[in-house]
Protein backbone atom coordinates (compact mmCIF):
# COMPACT_ATOMS: atom_id res chain seq x y z
CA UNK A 1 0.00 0.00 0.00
CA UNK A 2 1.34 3.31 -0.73
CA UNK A 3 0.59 4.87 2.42
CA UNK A 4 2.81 1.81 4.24
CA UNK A 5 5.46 2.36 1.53
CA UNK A 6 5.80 6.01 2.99
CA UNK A 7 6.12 5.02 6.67
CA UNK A 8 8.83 2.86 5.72
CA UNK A 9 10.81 5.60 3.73
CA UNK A 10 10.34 7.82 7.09
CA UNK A 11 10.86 4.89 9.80
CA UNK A 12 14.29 6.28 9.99
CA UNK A 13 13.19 10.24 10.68
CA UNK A 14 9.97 8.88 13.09
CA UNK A 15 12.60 7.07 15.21
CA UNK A 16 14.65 9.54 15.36
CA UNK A 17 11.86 12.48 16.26
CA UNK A 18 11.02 10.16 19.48
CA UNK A 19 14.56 10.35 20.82
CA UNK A 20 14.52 13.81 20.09
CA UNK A 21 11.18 14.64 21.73
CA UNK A 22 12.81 12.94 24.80
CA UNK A 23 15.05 15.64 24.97
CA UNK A 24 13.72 18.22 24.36
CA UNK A 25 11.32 17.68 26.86
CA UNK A 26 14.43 16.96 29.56
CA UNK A 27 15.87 20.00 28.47
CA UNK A 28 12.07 21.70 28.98
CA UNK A 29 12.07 20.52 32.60
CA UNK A 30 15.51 21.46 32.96
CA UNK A 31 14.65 25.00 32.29
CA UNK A 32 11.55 25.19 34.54
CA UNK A 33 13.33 24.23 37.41
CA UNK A 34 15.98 26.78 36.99
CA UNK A 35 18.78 24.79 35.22
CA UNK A 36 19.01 27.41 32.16
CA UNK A 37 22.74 26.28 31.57
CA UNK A 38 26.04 28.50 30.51
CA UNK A 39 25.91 30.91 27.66
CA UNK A 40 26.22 30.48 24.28
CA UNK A 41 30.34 31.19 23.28
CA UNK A 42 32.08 30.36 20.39
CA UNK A 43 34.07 27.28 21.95
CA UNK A 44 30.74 25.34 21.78
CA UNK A 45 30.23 26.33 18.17
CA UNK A 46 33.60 25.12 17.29
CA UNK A 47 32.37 21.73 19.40
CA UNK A 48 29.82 21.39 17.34
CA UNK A 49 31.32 22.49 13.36
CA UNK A 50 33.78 19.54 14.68
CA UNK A 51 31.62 17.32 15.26
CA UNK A 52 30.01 17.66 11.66
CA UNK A 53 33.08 17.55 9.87
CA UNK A 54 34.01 14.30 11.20
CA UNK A 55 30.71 12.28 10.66
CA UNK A 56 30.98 13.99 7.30
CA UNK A 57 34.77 12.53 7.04
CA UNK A 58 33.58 8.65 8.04
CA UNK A 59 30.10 8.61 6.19
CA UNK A 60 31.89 9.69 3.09
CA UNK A 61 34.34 6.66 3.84
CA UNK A 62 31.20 4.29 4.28
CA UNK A 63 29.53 5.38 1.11
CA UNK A 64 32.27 3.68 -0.75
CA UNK A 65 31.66 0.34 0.65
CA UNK A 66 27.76 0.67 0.06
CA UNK A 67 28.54 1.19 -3.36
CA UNK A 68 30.35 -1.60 -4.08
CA UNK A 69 27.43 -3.62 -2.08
CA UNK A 70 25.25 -2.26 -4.61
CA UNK A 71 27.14 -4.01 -7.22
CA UNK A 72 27.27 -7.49 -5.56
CA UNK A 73 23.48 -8.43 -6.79
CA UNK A 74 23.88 -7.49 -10.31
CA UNK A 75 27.15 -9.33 -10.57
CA UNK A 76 25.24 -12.20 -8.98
CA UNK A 77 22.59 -12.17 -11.27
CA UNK A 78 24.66 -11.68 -14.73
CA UNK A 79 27.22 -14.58 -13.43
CA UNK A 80 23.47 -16.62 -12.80
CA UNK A 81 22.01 -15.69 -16.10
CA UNK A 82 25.21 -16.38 -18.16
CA UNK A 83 25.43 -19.98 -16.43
CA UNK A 84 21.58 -20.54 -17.33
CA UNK A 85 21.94 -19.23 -20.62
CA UNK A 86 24.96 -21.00 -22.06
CA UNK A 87 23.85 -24.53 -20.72
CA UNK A 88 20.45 -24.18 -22.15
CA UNK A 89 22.13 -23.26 -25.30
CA UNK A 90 24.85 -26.32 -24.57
CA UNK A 91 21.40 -28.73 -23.43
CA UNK A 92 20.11 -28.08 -27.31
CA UNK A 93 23.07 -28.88 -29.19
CA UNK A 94 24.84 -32.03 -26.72
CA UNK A 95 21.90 -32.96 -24.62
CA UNK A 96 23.49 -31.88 -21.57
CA UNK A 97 23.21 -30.55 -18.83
CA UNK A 98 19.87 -31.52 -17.11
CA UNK A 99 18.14 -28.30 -16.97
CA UNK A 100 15.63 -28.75 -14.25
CA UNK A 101 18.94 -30.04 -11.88
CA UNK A 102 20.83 -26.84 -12.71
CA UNK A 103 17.89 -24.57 -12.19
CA UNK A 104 17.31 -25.68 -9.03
CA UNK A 105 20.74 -25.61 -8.06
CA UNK A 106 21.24 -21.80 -9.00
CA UNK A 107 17.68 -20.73 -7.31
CA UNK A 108 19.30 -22.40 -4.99
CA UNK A 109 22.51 -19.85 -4.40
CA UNK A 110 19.90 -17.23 -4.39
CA UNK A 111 17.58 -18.63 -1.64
CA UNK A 112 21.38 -19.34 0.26
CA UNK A 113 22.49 -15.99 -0.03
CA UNK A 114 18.84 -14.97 1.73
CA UNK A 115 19.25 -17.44 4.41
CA UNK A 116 22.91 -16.36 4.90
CA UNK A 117 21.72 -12.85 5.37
CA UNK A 118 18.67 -13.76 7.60
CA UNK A 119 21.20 -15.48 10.01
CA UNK A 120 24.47 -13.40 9.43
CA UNK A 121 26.96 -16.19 10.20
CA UNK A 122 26.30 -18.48 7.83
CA UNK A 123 27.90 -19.71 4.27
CA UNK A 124 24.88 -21.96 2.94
CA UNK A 125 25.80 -19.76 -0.21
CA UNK A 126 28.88 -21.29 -0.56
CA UNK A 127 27.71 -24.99 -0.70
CA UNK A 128 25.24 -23.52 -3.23
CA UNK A 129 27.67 -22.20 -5.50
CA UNK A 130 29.63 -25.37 -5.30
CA UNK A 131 26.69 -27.61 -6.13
CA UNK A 132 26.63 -26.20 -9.41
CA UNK A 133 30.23 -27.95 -10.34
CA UNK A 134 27.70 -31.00 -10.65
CA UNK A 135 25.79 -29.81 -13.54
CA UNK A 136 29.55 -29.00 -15.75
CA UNK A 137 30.80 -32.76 -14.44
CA UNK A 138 27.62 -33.32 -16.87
CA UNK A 139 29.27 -31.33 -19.70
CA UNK A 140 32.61 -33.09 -18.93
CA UNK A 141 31.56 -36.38 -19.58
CA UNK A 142 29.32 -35.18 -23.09
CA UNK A 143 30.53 -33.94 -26.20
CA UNK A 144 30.88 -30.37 -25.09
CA UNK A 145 34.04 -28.61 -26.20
CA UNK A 146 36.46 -28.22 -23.23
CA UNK A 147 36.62 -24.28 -23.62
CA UNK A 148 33.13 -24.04 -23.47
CA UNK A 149 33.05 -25.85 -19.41
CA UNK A 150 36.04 -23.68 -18.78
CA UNK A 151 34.03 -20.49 -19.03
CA UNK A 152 31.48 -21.30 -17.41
CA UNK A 153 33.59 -22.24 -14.58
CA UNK A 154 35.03 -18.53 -15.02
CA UNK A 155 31.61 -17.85 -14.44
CA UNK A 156 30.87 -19.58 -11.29
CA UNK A 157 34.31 -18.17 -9.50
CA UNK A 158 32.60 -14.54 -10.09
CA UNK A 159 29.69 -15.72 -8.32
CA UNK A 160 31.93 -17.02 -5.47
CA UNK A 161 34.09 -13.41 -5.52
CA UNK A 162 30.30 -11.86 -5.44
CA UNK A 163 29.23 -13.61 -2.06
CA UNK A 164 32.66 -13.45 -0.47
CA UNK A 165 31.82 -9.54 -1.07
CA UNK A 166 28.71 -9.88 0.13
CA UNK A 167 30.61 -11.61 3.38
CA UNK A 168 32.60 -9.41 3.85
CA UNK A 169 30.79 -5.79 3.48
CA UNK A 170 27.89 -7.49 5.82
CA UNK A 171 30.70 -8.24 8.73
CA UNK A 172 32.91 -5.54 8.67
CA UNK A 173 32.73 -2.05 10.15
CA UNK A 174 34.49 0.72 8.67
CA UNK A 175 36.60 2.10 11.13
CA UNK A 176 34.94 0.66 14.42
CA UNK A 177 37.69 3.33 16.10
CA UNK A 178 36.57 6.38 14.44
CA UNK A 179 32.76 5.17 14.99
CA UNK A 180 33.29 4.92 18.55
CA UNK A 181 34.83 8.51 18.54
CA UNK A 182 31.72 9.60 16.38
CA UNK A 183 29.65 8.27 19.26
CA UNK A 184 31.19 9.79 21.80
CA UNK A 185 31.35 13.07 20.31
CA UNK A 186 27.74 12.94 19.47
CA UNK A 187 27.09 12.03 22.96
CA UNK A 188 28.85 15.01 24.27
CA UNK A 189 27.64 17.79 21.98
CA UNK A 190 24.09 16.73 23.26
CA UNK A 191 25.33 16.92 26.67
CA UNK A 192 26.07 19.91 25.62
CA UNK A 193 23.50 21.39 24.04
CA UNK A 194 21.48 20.26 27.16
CA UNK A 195 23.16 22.45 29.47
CA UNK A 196 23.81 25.84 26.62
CA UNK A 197 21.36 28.55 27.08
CA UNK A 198 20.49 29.80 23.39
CA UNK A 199 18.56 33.08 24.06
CA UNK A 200 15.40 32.62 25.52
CA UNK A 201 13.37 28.93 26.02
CA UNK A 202 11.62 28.81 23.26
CA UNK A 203 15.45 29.81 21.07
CA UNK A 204 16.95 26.62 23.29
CA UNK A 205 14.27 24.00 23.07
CA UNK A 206 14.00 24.93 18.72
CA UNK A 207 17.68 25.16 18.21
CA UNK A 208 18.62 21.51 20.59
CA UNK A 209 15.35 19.63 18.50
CA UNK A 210 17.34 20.82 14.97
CA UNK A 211 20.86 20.03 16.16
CA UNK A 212 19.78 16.65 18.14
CA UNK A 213 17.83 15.77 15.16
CA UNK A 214 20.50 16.04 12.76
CA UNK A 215 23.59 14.33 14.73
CA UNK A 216 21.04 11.31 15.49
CA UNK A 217 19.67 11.14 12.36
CA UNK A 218 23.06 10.75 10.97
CA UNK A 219 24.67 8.43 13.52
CA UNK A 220 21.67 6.03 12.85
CA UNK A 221 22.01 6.40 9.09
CA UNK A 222 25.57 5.31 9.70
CA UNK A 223 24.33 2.44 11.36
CA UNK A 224 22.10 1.28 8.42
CA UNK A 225 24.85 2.05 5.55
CA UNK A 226 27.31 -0.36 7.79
CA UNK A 227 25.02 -3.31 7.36
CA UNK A 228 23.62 -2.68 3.96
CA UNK A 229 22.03 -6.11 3.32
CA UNK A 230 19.09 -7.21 5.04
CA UNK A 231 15.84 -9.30 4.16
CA UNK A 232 12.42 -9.92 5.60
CA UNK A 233 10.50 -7.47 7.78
CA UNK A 234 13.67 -5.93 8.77
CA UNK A 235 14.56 -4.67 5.23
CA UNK A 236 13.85 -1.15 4.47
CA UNK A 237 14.40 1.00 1.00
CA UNK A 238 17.55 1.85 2.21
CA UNK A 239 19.58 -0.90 2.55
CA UNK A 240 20.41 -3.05 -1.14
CA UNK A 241 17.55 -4.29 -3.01
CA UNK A 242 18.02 -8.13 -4.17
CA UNK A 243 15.53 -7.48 -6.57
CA UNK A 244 17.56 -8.62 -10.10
CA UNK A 245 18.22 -11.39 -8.21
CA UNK A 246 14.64 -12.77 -7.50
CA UNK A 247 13.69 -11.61 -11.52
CA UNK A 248 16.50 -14.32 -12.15
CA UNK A 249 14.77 -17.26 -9.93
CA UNK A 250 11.68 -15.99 -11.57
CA UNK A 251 12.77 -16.63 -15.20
CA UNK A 252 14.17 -19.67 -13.89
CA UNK A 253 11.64 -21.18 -12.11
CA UNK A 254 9.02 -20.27 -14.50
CA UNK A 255 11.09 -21.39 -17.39
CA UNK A 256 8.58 -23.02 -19.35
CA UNK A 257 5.60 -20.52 -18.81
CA UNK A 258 6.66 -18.01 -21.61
CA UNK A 259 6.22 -15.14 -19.67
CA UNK A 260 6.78 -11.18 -20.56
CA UNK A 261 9.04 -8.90 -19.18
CA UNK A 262 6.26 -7.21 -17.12
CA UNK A 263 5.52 -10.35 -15.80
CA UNK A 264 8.72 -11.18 -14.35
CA UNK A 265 9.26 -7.93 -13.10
CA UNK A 266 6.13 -7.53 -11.75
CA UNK A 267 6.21 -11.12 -10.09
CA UNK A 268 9.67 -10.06 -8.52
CA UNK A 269 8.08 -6.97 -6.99
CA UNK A 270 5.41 -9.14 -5.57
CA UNK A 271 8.25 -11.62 -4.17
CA UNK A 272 10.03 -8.14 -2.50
CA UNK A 273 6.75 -6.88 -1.24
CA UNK A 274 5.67 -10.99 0.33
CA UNK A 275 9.16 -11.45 2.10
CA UNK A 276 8.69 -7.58 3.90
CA UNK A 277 4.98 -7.78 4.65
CA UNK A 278 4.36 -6.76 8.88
CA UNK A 279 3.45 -9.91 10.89
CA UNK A 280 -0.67 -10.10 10.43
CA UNK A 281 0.33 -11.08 6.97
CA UNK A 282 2.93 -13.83 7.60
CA UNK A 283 0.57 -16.61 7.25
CA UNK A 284 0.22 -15.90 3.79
CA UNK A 285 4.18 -17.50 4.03
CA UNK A 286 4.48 -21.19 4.09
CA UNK A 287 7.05 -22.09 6.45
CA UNK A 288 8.09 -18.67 7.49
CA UNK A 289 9.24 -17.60 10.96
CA UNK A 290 11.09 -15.35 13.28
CA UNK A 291 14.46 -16.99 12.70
CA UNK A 292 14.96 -17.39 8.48
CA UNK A 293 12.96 -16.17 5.93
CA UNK A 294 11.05 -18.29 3.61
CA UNK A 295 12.38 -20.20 0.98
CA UNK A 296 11.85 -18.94 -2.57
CA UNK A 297 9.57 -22.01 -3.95
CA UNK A 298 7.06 -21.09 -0.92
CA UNK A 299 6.69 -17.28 -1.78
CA UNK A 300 6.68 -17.95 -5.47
CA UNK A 301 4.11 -20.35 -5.18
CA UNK A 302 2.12 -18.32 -2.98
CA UNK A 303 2.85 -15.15 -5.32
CA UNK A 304 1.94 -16.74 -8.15
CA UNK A 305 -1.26 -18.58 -6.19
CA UNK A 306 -2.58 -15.49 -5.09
CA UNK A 307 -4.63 -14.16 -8.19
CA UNK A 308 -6.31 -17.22 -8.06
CA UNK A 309 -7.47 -16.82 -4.89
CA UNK A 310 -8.54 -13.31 -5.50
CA UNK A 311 -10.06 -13.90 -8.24
């Protein structure tokens, strides 16, 4: 629903306006009770410029890495496609290999690298990725020219270097030092600001709800840029969209169906929109719980099912 889509894109800023509220009304109290705090000087405004130019100087540094998560889906999905692709062609010609084994087996990276994410210390992806040597032992032993298994064994070490990425950029920090400076220094300025008469109340209370808006705000958008890939209810729009990937297990999986761009695309939404819908629609979700998200046959078929049940 549009109006839930909306909430979501603000969850971030309605978070952070309780914390601030919080404050503001401490600071409120504060006041009435005679605790006005020192005067405004120009040490404190140098406290606080400081404080901006450093969570400038780290966020900037964390953009980077989210960028590069960005890439790790579409890499996933051309190294996917290009496996698909080829061995249907090579299935035509030499009979080999069995399609319906390798589809399954490269749906089943994707529903791995969910599951991996869902649980954060696993590498079911892995395992997936190395299932799919069985389907080019098939090519080995048919008449399939050598060069041709070789590439598409190129192939499946890019989707290896794509979840190792993916690995890596979910459990590293960048700079866990300069993060816990960032905190502390975010923590002070709002002690700060608590105890730094600005003019009058009203000039206080307005200017501590900007400034303790904007340093949280940031802080927590820090937090969500260091863990960029997420799935289930606790995705939002911000962090990386595996959305190419489930239009790949959707042309896969549907194979034989002959169906349209739109379709696939808009099935794929569908599949985004099932895995992040709030709890009084999880029973729509065979086998879904608290601990790991579905797995991709179940929302598919329940995607696809749905229609019919509407209709």
């Amino acid at each position: 629903m549009p109006w839930r889509k909306s909430l979501k894109d603000y969850r971030l800023a309605l978070q952070t306006l309780v914390v601030v509220a919080v404050l503001v009304g401490i600071r409120a109290v504060l006041w009435n009770i005679g605790v006005e705090g020192i005067g405004q000087t120009a040490l404190a405004s140098s406290i606080i410029a400081g404080g901006v130019f450093v969570m400038a100087l780290v966020i900037a540094g964390t953009l980077s890495d989210y960028k590069d998560a960005e890439r790790a889906p579409t890499d996933l999905a051309a190294g996917l496609y290009a496996i698909l692709r080829e061995c249907e062609s090579m299935s035509r010609v030499w009979g080999s290999p069995n399609l319906h084994s390798l589809r399954e087996r490269l749906i089943g990276v994707v529903d791995a690298l969910r599951q991996d994410i869902s649980a954060g210390d696993t590498r079911k992806c892995q395992d997936a990725i190395e299932q799919v040597s069985e389907s080019f032992l098939e090519l080995d032993e048919s008449d399939a020219p050598a060069n041709y298994v070789v590439r598409l064994r190129a192939e499946q070490a890019g989707l290896r270097k794509s979840a190792l990425r993916v690995y890596h950029i979910q459990r590293e920090e960048f700079l866990p030092s300069a993060y816990a400076m960032i905190v502390s220094f975010v923590v002070m300025i709002l002690l700060l600001l608590m105890f730094t008469r600005i003019g009058g109340q009203t000039e206080t209370l307005v200017t501590l709800g900007f400034l303790s808006f904007f340093f949280l705000y940031l802080l927590r958008l820090l937090n969500v840029i260091n863990k960029p890939f997420k799935v289930g209810q606790e995705r939002g729009d911000d962090d990386v969209s595996l959305f190419l990937l489930y239009e790949f297990v959707v042309h896969a999986r549907m194979a034989d169906q002959d169906l349209t761009t739109a379709e696939v695309v808009e099935i794929a939404e569908q599949i985004e929109e099932a895995e992040a819908a709030p709890v009084d629609d999880e029973a729509k979700l065979p086998g879904r719980s608290d601990e790991a998200p579905a797995s991709l046959d179940d929302v598919i078929d329940d995607v696809t099912a749905q229609p019919r049940r509407d209709a």
